[in-house]
C-alpha atoms as a PDB file:
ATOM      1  CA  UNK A   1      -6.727   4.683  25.886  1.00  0.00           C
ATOM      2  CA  UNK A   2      -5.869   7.124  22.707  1.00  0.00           C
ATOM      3  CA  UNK A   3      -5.084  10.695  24.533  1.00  0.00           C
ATOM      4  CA  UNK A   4      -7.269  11.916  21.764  1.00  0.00           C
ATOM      5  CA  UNK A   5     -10.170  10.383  21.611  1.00  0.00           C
ATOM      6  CA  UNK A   6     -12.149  12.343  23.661  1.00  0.00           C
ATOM      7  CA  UNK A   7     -14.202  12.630  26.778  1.00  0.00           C
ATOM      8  CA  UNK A   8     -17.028  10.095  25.452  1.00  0.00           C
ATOM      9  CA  UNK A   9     -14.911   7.895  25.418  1.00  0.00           C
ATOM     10  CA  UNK A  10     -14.854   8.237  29.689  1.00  0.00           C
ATOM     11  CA  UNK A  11     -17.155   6.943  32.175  1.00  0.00           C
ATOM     12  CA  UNK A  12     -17.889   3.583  34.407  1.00  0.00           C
ATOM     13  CA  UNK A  13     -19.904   0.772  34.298  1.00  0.00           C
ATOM     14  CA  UNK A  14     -23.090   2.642  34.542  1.00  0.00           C
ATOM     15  CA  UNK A  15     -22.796   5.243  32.351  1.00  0.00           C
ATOM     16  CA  UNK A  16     -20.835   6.609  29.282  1.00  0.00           C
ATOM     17  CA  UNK A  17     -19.930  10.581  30.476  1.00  0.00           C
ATOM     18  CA  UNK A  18     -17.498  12.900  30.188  1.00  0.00           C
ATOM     19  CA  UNK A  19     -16.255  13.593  33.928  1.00  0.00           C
ATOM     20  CA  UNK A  20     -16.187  12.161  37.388  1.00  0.00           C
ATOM     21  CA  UNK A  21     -17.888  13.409  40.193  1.00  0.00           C
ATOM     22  CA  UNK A  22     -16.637  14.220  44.296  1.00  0.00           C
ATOM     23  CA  UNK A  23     -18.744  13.002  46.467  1.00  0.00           C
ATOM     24  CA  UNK A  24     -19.599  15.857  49.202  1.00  0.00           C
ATOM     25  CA  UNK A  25     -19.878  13.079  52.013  1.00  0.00           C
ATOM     26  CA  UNK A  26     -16.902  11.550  52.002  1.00  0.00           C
ATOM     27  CA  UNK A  27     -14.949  13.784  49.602  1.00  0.00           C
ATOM     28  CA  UNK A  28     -13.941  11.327  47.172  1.00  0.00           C
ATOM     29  CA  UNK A  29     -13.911  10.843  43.719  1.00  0.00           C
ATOM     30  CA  UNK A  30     -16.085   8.288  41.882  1.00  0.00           C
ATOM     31  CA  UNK A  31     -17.426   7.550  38.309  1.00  0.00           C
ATOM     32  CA  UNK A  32     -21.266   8.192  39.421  1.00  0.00           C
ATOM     33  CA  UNK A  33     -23.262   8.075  42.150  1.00  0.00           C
ATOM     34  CA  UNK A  34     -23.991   4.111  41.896  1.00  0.00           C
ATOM     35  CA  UNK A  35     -20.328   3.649  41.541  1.00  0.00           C
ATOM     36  CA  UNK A  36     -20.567   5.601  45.322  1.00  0.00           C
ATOM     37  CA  UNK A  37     -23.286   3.483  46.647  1.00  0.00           C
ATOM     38  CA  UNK A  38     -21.697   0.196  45.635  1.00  0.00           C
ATOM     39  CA  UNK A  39     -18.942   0.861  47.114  1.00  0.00           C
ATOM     40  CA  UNK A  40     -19.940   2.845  50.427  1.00  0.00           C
ATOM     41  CA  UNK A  41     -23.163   1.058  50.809  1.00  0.00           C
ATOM     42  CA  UNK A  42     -21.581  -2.507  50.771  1.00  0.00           C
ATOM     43  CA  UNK A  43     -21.547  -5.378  53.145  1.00  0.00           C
ATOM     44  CA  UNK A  44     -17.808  -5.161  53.252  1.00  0.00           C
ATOM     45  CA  UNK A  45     -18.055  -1.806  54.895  1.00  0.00           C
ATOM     46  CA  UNK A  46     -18.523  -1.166  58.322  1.00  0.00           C
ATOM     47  CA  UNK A  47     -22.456  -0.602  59.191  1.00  0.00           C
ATOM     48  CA  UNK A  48     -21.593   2.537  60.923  1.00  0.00           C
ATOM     49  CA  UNK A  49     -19.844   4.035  58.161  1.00  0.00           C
ATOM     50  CA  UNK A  50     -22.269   3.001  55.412  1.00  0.00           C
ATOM     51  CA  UNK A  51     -23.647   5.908  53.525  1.00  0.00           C
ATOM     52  CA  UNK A  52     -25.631   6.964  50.135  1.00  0.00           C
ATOM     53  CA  UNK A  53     -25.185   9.328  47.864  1.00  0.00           C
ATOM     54  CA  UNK A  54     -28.255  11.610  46.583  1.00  0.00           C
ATOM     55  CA  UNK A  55     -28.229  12.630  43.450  1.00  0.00           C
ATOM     56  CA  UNK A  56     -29.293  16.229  43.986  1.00  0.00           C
ATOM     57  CA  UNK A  57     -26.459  16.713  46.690  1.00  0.00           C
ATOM     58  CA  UNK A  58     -23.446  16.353  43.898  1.00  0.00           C
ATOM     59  CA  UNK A  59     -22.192  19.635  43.872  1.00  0.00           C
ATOM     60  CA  UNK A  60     -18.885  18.863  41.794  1.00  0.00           C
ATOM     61  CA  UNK A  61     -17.682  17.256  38.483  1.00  0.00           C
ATOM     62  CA  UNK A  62     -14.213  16.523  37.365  1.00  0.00           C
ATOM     63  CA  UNK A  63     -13.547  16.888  33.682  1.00  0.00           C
ATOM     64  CA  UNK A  64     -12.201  13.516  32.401  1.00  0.00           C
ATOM     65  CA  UNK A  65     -10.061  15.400  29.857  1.00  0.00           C
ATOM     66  CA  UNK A  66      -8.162  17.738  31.425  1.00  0.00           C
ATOM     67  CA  UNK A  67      -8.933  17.120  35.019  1.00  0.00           C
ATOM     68  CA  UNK A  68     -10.821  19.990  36.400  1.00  0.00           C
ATOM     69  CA  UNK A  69     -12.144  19.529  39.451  1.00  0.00           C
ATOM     70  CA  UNK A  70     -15.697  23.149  39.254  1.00  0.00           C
ATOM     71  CA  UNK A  71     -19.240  23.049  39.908  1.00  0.00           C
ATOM     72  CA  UNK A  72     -21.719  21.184  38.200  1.00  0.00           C
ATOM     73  CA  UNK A  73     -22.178  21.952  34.535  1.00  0.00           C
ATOM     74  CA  UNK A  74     -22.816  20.628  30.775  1.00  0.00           C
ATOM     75  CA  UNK A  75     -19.372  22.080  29.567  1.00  0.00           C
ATOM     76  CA  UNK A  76     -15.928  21.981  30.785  1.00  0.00           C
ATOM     77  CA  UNK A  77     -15.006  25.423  32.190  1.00  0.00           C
ATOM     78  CA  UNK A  78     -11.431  24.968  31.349  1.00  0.00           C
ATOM     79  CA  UNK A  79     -11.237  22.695  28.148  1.00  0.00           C
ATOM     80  CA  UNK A  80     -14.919  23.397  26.992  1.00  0.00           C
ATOM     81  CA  UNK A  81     -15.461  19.801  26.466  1.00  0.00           C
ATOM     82  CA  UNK A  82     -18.934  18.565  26.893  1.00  0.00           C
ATOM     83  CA  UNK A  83     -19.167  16.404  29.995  1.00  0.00           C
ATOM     84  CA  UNK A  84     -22.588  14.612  28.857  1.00  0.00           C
ATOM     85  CA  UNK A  85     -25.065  15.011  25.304  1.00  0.00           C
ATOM     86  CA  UNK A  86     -27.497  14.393  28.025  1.00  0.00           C
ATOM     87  CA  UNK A  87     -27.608  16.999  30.945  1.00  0.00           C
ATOM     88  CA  UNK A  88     -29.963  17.456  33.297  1.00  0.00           C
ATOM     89  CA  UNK A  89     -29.379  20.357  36.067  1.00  0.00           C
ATOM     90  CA  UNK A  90     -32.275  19.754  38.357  1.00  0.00           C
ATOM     91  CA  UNK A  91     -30.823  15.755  38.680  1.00  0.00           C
ATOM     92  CA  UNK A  92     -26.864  17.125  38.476  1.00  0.00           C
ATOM     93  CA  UNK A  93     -26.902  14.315  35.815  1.00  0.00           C
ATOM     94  CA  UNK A  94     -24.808  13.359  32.599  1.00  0.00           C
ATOM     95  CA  UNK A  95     -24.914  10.583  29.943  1.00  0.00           C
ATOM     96  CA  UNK A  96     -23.716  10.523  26.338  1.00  0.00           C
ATOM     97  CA  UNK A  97     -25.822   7.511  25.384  1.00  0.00           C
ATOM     98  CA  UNK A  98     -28.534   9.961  23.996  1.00  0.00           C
ATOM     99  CA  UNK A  99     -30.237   6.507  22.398  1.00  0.00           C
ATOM    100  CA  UNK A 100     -32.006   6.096  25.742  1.00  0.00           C
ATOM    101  CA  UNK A 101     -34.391   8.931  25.177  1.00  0.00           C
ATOM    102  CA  UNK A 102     -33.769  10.273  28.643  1.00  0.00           C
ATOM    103  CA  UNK A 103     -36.442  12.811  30.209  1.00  0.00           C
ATOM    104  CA  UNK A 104     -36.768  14.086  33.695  1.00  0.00           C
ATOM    105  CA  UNK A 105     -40.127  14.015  35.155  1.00  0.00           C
ATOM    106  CA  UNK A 106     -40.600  16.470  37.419  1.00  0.00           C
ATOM    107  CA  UNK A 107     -43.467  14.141  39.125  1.00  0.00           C
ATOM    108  CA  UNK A 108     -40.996  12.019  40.186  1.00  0.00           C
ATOM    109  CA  UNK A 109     -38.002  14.436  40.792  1.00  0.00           C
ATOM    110  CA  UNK A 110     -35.808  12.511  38.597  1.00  0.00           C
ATOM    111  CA  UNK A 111     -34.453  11.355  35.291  1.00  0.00           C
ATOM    112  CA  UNK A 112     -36.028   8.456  33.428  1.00  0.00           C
ATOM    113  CA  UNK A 113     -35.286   6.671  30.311  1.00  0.00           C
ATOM    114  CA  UNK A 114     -37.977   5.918  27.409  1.00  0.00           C
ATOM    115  CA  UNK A 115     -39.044   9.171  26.136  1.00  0.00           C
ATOM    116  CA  UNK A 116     -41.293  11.536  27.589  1.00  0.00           C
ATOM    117  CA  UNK A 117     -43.836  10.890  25.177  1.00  0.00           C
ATOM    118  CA  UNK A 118     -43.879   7.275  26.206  1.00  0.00           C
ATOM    119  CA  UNK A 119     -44.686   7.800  29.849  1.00  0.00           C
ATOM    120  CA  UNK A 120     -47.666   9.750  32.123  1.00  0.00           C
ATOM    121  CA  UNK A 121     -46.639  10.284  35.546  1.00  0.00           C
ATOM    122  CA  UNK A 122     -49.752   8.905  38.130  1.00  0.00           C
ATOM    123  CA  UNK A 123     -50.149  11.583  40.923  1.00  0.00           C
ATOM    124  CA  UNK A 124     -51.492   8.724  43.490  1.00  0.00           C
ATOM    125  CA  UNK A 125     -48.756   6.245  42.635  1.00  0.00           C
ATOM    126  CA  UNK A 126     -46.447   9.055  42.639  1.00  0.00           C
ATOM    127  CA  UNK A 127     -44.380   7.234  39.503  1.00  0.00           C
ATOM    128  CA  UNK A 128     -44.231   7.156  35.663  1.00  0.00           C
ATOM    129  CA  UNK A 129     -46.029   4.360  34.103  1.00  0.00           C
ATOM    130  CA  UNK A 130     -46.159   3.573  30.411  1.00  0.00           C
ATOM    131  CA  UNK A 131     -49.148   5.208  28.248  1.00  0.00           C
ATOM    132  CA  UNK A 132     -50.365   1.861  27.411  1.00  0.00           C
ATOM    133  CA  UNK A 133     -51.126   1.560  31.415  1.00  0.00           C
ATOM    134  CA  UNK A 134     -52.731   4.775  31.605  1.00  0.00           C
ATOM    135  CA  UNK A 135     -56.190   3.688  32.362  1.00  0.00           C
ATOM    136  CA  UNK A 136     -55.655   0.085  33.115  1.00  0.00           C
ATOM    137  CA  UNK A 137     -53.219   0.168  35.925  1.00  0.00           C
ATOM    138  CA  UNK A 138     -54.357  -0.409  39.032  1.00  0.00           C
ATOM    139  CA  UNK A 139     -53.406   2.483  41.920  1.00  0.00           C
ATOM    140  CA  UNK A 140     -51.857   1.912  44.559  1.00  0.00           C
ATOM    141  CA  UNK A 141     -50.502   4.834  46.562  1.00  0.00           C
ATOM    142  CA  UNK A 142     -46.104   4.984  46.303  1.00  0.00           C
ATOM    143  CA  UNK A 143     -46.652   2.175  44.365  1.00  0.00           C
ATOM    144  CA  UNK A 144     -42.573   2.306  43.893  1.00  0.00           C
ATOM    145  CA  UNK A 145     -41.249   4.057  46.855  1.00  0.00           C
ATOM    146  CA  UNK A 146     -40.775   0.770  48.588  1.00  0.00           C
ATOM    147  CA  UNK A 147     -37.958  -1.842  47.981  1.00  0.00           C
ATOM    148  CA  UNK A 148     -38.327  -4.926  45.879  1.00  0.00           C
ATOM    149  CA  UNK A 149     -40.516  -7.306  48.202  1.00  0.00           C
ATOM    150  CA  UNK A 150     -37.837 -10.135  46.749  1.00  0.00           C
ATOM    151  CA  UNK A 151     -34.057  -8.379  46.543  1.00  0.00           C
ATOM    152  CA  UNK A 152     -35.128  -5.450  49.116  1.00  0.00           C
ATOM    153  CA  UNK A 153     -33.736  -2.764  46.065  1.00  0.00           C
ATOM    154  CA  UNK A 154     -35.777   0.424  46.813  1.00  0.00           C
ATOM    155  CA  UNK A 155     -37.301   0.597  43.421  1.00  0.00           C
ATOM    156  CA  UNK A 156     -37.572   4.174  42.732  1.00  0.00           C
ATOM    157  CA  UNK A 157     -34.797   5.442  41.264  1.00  0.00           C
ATOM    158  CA  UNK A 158     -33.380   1.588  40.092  1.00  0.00           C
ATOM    159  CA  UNK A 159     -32.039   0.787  36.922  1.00  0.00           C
ATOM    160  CA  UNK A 160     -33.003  -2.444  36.666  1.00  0.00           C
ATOM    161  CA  UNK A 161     -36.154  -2.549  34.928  1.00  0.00           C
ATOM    162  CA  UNK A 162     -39.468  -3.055  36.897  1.00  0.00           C
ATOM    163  CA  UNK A 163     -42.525  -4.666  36.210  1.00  0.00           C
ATOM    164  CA  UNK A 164     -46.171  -3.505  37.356  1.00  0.00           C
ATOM    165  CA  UNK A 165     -48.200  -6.422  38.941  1.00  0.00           C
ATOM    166  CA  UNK A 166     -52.383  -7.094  38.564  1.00  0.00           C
ATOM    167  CA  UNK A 167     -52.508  -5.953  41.906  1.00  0.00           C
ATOM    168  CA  UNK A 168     -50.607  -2.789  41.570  1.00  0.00           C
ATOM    169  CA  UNK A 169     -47.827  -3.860  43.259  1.00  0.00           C
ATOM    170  CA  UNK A 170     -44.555  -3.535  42.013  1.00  0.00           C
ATOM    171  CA  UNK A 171     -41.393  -5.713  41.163  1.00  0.00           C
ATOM    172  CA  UNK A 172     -38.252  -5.917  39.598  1.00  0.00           C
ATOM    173  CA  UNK A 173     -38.735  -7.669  36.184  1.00  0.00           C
ATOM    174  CA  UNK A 174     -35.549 -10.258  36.825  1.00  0.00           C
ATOM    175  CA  UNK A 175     -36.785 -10.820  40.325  1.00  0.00           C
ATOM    176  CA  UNK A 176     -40.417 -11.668  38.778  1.00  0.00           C
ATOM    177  CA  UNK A 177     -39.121 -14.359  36.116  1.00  0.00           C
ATOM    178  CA  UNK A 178     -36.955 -15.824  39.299  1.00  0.00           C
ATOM    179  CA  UNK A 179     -40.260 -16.533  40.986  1.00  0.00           C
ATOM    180  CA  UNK A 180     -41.945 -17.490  37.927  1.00  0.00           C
ATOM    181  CA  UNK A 181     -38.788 -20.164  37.481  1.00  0.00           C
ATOM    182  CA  UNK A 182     -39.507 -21.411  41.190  1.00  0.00           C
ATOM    183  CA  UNK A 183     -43.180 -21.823  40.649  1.00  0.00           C
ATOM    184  CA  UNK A 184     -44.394 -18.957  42.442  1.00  0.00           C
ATOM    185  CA  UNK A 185     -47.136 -16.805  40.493  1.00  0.00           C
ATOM    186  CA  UNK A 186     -48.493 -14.914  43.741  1.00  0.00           C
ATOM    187  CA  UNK A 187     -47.640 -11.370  44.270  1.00  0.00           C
ATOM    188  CA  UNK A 188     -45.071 -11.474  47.560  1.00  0.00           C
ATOM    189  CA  UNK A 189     -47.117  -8.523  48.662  1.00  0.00           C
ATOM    190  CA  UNK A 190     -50.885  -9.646  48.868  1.00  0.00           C
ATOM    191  CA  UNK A 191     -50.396 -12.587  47.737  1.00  0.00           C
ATOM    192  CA  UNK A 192     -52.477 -11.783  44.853  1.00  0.00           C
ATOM    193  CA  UNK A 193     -52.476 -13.771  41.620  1.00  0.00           C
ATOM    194  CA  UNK A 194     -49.191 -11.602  39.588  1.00  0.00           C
ATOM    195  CA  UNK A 195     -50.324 -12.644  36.195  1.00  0.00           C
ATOM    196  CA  UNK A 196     -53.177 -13.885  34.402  1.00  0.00           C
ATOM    197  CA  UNK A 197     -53.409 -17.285  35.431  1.00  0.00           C
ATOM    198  CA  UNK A 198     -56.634 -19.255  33.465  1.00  0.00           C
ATOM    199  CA  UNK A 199     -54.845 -21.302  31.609  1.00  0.00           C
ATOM    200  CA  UNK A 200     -53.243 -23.114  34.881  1.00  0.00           C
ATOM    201  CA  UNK A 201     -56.694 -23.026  37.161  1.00  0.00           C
ATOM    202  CA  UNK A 202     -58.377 -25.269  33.817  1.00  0.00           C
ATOM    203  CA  UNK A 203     -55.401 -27.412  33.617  1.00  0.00           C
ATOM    204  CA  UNK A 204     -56.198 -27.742  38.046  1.00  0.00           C
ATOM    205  CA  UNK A 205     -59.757 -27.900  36.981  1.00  0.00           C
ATOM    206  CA  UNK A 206     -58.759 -31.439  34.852  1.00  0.00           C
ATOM    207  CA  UNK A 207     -56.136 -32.717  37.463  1.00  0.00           C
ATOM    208  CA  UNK A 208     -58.947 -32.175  40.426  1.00  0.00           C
ATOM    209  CA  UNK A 209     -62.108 -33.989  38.035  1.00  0.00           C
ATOM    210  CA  UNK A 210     -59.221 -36.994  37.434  1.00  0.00           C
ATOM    211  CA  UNK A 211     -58.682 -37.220  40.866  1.00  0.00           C
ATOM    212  CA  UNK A 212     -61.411 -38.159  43.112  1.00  0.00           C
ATOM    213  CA  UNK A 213     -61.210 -38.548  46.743  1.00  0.00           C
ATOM    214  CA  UNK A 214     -61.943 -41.601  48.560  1.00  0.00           C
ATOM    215  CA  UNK A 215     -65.093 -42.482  50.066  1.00  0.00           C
ATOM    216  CA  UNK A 216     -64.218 -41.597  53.549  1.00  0.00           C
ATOM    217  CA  UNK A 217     -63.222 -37.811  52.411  1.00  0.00           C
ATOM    218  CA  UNK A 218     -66.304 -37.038  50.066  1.00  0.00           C
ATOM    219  CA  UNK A 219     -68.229 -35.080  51.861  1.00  0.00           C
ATOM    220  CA  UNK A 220     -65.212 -33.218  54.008  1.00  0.00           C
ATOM    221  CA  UNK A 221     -66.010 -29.745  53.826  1.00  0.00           C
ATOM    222  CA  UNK A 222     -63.100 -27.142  54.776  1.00  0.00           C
ATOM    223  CA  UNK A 223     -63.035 -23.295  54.765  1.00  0.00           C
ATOM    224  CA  UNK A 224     -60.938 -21.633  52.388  1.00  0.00           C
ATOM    225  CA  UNK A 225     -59.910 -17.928  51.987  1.00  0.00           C
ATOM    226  CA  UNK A 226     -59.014 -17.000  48.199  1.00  0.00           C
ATOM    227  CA  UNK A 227     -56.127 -14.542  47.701  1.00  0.00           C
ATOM    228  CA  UNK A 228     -57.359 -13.020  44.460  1.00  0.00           C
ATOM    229  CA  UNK A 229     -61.044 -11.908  45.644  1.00  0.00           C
ATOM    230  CA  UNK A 230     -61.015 -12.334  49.451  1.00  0.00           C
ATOM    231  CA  UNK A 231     -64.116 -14.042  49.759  1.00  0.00           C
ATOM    232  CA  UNK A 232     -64.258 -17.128  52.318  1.00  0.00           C
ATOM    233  CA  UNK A 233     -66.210 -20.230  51.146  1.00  0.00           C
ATOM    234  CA  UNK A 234     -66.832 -23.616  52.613  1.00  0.00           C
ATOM    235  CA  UNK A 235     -65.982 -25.988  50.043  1.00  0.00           C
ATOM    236  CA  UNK A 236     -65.268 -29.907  49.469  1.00  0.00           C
ATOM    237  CA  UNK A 237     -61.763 -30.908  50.287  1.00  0.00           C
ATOM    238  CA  UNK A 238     -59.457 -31.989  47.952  1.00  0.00           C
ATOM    239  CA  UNK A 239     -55.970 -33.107  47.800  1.00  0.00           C
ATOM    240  CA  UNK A 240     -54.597 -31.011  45.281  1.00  0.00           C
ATOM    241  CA  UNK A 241     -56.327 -27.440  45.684  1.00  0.00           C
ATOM    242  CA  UNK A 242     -59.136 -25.796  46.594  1.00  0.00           C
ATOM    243  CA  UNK A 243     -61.100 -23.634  44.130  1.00  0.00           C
ATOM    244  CA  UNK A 244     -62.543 -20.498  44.887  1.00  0.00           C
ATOM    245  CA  UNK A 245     -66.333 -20.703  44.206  1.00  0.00           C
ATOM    246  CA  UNK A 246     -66.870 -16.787  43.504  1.00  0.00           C
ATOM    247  CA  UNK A 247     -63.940 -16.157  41.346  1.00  0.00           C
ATOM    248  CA  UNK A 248     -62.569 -19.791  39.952  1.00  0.00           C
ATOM    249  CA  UNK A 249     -59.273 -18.834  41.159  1.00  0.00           C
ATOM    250  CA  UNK A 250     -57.332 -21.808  43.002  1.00  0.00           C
ATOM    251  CA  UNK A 251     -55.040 -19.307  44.840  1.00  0.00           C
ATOM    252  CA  UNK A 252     -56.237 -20.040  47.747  1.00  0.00           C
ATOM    253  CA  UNK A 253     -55.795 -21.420  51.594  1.00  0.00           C
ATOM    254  CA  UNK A 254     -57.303 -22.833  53.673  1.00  0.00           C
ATOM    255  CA  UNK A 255     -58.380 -21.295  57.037  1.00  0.00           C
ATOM    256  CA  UNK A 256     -60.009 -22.486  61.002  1.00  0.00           C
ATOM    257  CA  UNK A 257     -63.410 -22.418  59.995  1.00  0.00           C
ATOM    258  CA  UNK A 258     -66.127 -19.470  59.050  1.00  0.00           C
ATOM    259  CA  UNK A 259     -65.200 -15.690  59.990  1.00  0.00           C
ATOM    260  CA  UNK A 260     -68.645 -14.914  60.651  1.00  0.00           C
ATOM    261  CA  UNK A 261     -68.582 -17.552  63.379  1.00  0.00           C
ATOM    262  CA  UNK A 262     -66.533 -15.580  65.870  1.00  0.00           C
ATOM    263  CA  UNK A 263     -70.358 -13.295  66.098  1.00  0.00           C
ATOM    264  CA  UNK A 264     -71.652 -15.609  67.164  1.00  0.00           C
ATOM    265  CA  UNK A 265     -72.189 -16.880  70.914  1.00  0.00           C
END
């Protein structure tokens, strides 16, 4: 690397920076936190000695020009060169890619990426959601202080990006289109349909009407719970699925027989 060409031209694989940062847990020197957790966090390290950093506990930065090791701050305090365009004291956080419009939110406690004109933060869901879901998303309380119900990631402060379910519930947005590549459109959660789903329940509606059951299983009747609407109806058996009478959704299952039954003596 040219001796000259400046501290942006430093960092790792997650971000472009100006200095390194000493990890007060272990007392070692890494590109960034996540450079930390990957490698202290990792199933090649012992499960006794695995560890995470928190952002908020980095206390010191190494310069990546001239190599001084002080306390966390914007400029070097020996060279003057500007560890990160982006700075953010609350977070102890630096990035020179300025083009990701970062913002802290101090909702969340963090920085996020996007703009801050581009987001809202949701007090009950304690997370920032676009303004275009401002009064269509549905609440659901820490909606993303929980891991990723498919990789087990805890979603908050991820960089992958994240996608906001029907339900409410949330999910990595690679993890979703894996599902959606294995057939699966329920939510992992509730089991709740995770996208608008019409167009498939007419194409069922077709399949079912072209496919009639024999004789001998016309008039079998079976209980069936849907997983969008959570109503339980008795309905003719079929083969292929069994739609929901109150909704039209065939995300359903079937079930021993009719709730209200165990009342009853």
């Amino acid at each position: 690397m040219d001796g000259d060409a400046g501290p942006e031209q430093h960092g790792c694989v997650h971000y472009r920076r100006g200095c390194k940062i000493r990890a007060p847990c272990c007392g070692e020197v890494f590109g960034c936190r996540h450079c930390h957790n990957e490698a202290k966090d990792s199933l090649e390290v012992s499960v006794h000695d695995r560890h995470v950093l928190p952002r908020h506990d980095i206390k010191l930065v190494i310069c990546s020009l001239c190599n001084k090791e002080q306390d966390v701050q914007q400029d070097c305090a020996n060279c003057g060169a500007c560890l990160g365009k982006y700075f953010c004291a609350k977070c102890n956080f630096f990035d020179d890619d300025v083009s990701k419009n970062q913002f802290h939110c101090d909702g969340c406690g963090i920085c996020r990426t996007g703009g801050a004109e581009n987001f809202y933060h949701c007090g009950r869901c304690g997370c920032c959601y676009t303004t275009t879901l401002k009064d269509s998303h549905r609440c659901v309380d820490g909606a993303m202080h929980h891991n990723c119900p498919v990789c087990m990631e805890y979603l908050f402060d991820s960089m992958k990006a994240i996608s906001v379910l029907h339900c409410g519930h949330t999910i990595h947005l690679e993890c979703l289109y894996e599902m959606r590549a294995h057939q699966q459109f329920s939510c992992p959660v509730c089991l709740r349909s995770a996208c608008n789903m019409s167009d498939i329940w007419q194409k069922l509606d077709q399949q079912v009407a072209a496919s009639p059951m024999p004789a001998i299983y016309q008039k079998k009747m079976v209980w069936i719970l849907c997983n969008d609407c959570g109503v339980t109806s008795n309905v003719q058996f079929h083969i292929l699925a069994h739609k929901c009478p109150g909704c039209s959704s065939y995300n359903t299952r079937q079930t021993r027989g009719d709730p209200a039954a165990c009342s009853r003596v």
